[in-house]
N, C-alpha and C. Protein backbone atom coordinates (compact mmCIF):
# COMPACT_ATOMS: atom_id res chain seq x y z
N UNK A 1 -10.96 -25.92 17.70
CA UNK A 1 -10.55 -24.79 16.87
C UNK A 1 -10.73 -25.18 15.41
N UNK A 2 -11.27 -24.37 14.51
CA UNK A 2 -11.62 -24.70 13.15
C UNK A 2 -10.60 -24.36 12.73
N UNK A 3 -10.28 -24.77 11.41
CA UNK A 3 -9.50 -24.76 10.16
C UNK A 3 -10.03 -23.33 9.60
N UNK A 4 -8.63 -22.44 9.19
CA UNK A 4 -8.47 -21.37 8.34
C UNK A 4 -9.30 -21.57 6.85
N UNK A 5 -10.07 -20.55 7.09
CA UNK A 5 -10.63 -20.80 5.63
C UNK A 5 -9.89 -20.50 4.63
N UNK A 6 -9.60 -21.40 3.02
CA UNK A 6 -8.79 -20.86 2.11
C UNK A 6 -8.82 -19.58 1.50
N UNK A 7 -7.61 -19.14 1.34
CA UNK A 7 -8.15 -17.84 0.56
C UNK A 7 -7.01 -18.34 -0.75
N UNK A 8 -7.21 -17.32 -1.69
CA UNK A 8 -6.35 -17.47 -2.64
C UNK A 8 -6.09 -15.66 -2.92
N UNK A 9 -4.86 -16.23 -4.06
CA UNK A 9 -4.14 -14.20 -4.58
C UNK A 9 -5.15 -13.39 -4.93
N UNK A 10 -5.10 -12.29 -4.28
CA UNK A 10 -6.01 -10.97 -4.85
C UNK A 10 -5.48 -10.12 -5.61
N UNK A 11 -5.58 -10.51 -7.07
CA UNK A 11 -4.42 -9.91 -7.69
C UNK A 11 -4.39 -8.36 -8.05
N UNK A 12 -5.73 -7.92 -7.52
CA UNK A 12 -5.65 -6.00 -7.67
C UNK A 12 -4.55 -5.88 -6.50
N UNK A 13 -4.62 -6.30 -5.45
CA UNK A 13 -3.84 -5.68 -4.02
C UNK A 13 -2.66 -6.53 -4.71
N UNK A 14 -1.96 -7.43 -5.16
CA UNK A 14 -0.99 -7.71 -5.46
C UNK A 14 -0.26 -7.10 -6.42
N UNK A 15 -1.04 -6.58 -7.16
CA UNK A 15 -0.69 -5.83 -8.39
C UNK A 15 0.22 -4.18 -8.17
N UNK A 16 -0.92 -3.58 -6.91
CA UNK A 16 -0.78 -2.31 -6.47
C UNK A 16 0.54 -2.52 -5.57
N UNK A 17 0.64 -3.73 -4.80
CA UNK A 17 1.93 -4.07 -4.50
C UNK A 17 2.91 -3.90 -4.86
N UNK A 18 3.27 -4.65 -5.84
CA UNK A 18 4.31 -5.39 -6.87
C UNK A 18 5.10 -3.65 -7.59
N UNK A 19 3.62 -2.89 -8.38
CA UNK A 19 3.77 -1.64 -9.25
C UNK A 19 4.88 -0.54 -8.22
N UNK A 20 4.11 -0.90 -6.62
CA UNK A 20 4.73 0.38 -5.71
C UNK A 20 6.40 -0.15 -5.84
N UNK A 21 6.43 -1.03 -5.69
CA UNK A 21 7.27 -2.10 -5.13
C UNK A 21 8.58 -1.75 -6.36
N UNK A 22 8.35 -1.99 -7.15
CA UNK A 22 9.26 -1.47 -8.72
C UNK A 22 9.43 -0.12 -8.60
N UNK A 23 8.12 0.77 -8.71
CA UNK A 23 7.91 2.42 -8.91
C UNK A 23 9.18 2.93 -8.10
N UNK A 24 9.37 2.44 -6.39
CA UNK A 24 10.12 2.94 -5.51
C UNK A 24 11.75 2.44 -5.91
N UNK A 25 11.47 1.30 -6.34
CA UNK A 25 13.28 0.86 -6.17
C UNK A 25 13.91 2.10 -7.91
N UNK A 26 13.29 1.62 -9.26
CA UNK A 26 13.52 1.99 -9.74
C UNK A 26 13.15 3.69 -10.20
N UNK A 27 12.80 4.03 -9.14
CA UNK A 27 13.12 5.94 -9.46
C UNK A 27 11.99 6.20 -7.68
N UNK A 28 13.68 6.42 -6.62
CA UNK A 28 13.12 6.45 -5.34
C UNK A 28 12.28 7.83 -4.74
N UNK A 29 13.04 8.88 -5.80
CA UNK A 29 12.01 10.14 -5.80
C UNK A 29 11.09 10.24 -5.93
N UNK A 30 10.34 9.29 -6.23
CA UNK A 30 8.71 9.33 -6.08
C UNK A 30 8.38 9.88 -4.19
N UNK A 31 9.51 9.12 -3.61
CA UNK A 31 8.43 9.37 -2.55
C UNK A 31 9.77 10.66 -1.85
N UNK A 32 10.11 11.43 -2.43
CA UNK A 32 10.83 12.83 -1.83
C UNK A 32 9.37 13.92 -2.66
N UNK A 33 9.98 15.30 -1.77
CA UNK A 33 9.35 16.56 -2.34
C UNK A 33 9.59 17.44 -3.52
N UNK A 34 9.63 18.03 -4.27
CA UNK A 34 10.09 18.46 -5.39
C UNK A 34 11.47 18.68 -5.11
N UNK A 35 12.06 19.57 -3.83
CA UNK A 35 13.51 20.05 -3.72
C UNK A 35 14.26 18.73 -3.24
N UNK A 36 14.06 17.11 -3.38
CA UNK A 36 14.71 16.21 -3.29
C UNK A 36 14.94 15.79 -1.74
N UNK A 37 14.14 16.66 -1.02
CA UNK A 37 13.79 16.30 0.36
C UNK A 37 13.00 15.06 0.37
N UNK A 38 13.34 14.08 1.47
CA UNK A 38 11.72 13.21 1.83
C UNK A 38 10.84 13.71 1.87
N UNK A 39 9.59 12.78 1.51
CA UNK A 39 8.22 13.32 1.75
C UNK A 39 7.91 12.03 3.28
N UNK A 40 8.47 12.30 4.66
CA UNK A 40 7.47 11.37 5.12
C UNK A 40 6.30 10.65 5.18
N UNK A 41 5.37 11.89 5.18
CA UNK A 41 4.07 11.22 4.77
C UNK A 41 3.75 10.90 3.83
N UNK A 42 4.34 11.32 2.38
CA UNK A 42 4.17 10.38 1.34
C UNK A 42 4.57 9.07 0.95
N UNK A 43 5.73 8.63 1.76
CA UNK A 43 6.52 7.41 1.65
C UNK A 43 5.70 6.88 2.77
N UNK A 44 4.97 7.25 3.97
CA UNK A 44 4.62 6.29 5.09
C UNK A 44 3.17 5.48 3.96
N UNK A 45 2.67 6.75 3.88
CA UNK A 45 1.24 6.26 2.65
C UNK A 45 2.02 5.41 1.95
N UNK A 46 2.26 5.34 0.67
CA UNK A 46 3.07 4.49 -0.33
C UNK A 46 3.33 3.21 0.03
N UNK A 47 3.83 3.04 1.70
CA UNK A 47 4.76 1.99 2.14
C UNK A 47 3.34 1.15 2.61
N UNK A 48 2.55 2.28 2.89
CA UNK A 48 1.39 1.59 4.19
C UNK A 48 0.76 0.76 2.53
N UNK A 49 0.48 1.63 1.72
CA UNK A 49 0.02 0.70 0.39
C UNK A 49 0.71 -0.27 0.02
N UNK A 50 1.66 -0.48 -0.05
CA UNK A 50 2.42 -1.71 -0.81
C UNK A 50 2.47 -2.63 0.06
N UNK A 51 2.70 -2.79 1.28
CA UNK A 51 2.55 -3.67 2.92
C UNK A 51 1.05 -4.22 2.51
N UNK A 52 0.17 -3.57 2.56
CA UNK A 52 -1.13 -4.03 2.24
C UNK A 52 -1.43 -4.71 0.95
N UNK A 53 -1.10 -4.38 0.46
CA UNK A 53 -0.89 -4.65 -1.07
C UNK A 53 -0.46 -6.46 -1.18
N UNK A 54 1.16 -6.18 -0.87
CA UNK A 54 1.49 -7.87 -0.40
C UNK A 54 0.83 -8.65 0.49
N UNK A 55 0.76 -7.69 1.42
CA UNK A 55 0.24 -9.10 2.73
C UNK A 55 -2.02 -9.44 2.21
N UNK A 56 -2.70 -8.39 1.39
CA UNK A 56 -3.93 -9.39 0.87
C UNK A 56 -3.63 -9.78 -0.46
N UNK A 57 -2.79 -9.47 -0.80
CA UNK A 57 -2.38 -9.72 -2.56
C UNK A 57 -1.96 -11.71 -2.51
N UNK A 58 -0.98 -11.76 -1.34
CA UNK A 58 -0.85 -13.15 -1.40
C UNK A 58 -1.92 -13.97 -0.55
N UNK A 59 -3.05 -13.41 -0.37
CA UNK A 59 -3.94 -14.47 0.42
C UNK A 59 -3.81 -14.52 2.03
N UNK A 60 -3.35 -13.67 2.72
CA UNK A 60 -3.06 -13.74 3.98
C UNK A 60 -4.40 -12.62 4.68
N UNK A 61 -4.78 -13.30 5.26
CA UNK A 61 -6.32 -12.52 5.66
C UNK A 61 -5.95 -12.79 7.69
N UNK A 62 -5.62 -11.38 8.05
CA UNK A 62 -4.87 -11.45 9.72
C UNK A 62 -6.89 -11.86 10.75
N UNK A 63 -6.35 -12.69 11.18
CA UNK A 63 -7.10 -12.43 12.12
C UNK A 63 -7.93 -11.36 13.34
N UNK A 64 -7.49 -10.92 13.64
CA UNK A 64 -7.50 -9.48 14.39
C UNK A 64 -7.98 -8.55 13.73
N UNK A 65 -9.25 -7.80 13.86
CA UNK A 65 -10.08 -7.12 12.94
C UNK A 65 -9.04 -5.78 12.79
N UNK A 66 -8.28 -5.08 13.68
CA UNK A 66 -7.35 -4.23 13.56
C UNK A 66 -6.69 -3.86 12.18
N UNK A 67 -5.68 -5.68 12.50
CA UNK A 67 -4.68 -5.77 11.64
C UNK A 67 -5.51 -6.18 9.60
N UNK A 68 -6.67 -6.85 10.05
CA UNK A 68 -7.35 -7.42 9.11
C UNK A 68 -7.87 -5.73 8.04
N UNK A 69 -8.32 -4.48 9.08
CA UNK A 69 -8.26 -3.42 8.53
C UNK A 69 -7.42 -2.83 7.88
N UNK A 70 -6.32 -2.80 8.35
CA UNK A 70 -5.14 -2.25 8.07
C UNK A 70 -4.26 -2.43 6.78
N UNK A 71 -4.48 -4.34 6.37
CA UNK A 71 -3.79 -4.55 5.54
C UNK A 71 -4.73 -5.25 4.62
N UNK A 72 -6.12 -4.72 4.16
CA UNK A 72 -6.87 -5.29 3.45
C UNK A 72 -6.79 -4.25 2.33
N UNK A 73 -7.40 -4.99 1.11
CA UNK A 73 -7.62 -4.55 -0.09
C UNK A 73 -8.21 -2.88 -0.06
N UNK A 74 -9.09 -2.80 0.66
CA UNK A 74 -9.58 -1.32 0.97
C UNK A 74 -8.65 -0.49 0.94
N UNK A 75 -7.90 -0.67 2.44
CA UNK A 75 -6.34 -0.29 2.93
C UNK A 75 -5.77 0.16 1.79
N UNK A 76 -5.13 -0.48 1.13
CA UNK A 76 -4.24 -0.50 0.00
C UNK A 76 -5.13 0.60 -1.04
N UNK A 77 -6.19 0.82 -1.17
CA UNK A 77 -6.78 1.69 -2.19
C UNK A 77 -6.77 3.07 -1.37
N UNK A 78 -7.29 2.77 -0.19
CA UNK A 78 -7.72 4.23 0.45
C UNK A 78 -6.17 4.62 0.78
N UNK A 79 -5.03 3.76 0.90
CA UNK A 79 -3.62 4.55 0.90
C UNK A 79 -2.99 5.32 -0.54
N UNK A 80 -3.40 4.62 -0.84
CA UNK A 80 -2.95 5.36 -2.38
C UNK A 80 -3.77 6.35 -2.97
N UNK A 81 -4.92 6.11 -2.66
CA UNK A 81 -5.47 7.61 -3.26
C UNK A 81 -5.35 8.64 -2.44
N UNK A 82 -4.71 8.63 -0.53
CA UNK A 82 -4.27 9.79 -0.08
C UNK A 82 -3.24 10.14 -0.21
N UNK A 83 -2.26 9.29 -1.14
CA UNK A 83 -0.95 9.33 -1.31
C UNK A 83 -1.51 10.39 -2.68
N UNK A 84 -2.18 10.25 -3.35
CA UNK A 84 -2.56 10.73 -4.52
C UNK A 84 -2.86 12.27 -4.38
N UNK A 85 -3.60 12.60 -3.43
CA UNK A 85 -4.34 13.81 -2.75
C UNK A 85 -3.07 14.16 -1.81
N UNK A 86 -1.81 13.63 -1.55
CA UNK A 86 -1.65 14.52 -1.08
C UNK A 86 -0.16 15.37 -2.35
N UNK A 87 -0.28 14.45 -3.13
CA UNK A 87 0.51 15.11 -4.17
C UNK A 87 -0.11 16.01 -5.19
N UNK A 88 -1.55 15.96 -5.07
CA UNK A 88 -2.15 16.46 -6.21
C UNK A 88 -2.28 17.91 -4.99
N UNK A 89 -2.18 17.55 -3.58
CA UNK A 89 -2.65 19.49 -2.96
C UNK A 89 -1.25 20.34 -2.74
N UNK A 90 -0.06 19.30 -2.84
CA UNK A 90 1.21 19.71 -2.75
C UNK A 90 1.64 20.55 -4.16
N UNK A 91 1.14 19.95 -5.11
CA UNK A 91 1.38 20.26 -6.45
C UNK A 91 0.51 21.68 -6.94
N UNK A 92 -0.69 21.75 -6.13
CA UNK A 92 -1.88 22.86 -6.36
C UNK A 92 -2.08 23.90 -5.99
């Protein structure tokens, strides 16, 4: 069995992390609807971004092409810009 290849911090996905990561604690209505309802699917997006965010932000690259999809740098962009779209068609 070979040795894990090194990776090191990806600091865009860490970044997008870290930002969600603050954005949510310090003003949690980001992820409710205008009338102060949850937005499920906006908080599942958001959450699915910041999860991704940390887990390639600190260098952790999953084995399992699944999980390796899921929580890669891509991940983390293509969650947030449907998090984006879906506030910009909610709003429109």
């Amino acid at each position: 069995m070979s040795a894990p290849a090194p990776t090191s911090l990806h600091w865009p996905s860490l970044t997008a992390g870290l930002v969600l990561m603050l954005a949510g604690t310090a003003y949690p209505l980001v992820f409710a609807r205008p009338d102060g309802h949850a937005d499920h699917g906006l908080a599942l997006l958001l959450f699915w971004a910041m999860s991704a965010g940390f887990v390639r932000g600190v260098g952790f690259i999953p084995r399992h092409r699944a999980w390796r999809g899921l929580f890669s740098g891509w991940a983390c962009l293509a969650a947030i810009a449907l998090a984006a779209l879906s506030v910009g068609l909610r709003a429109g």
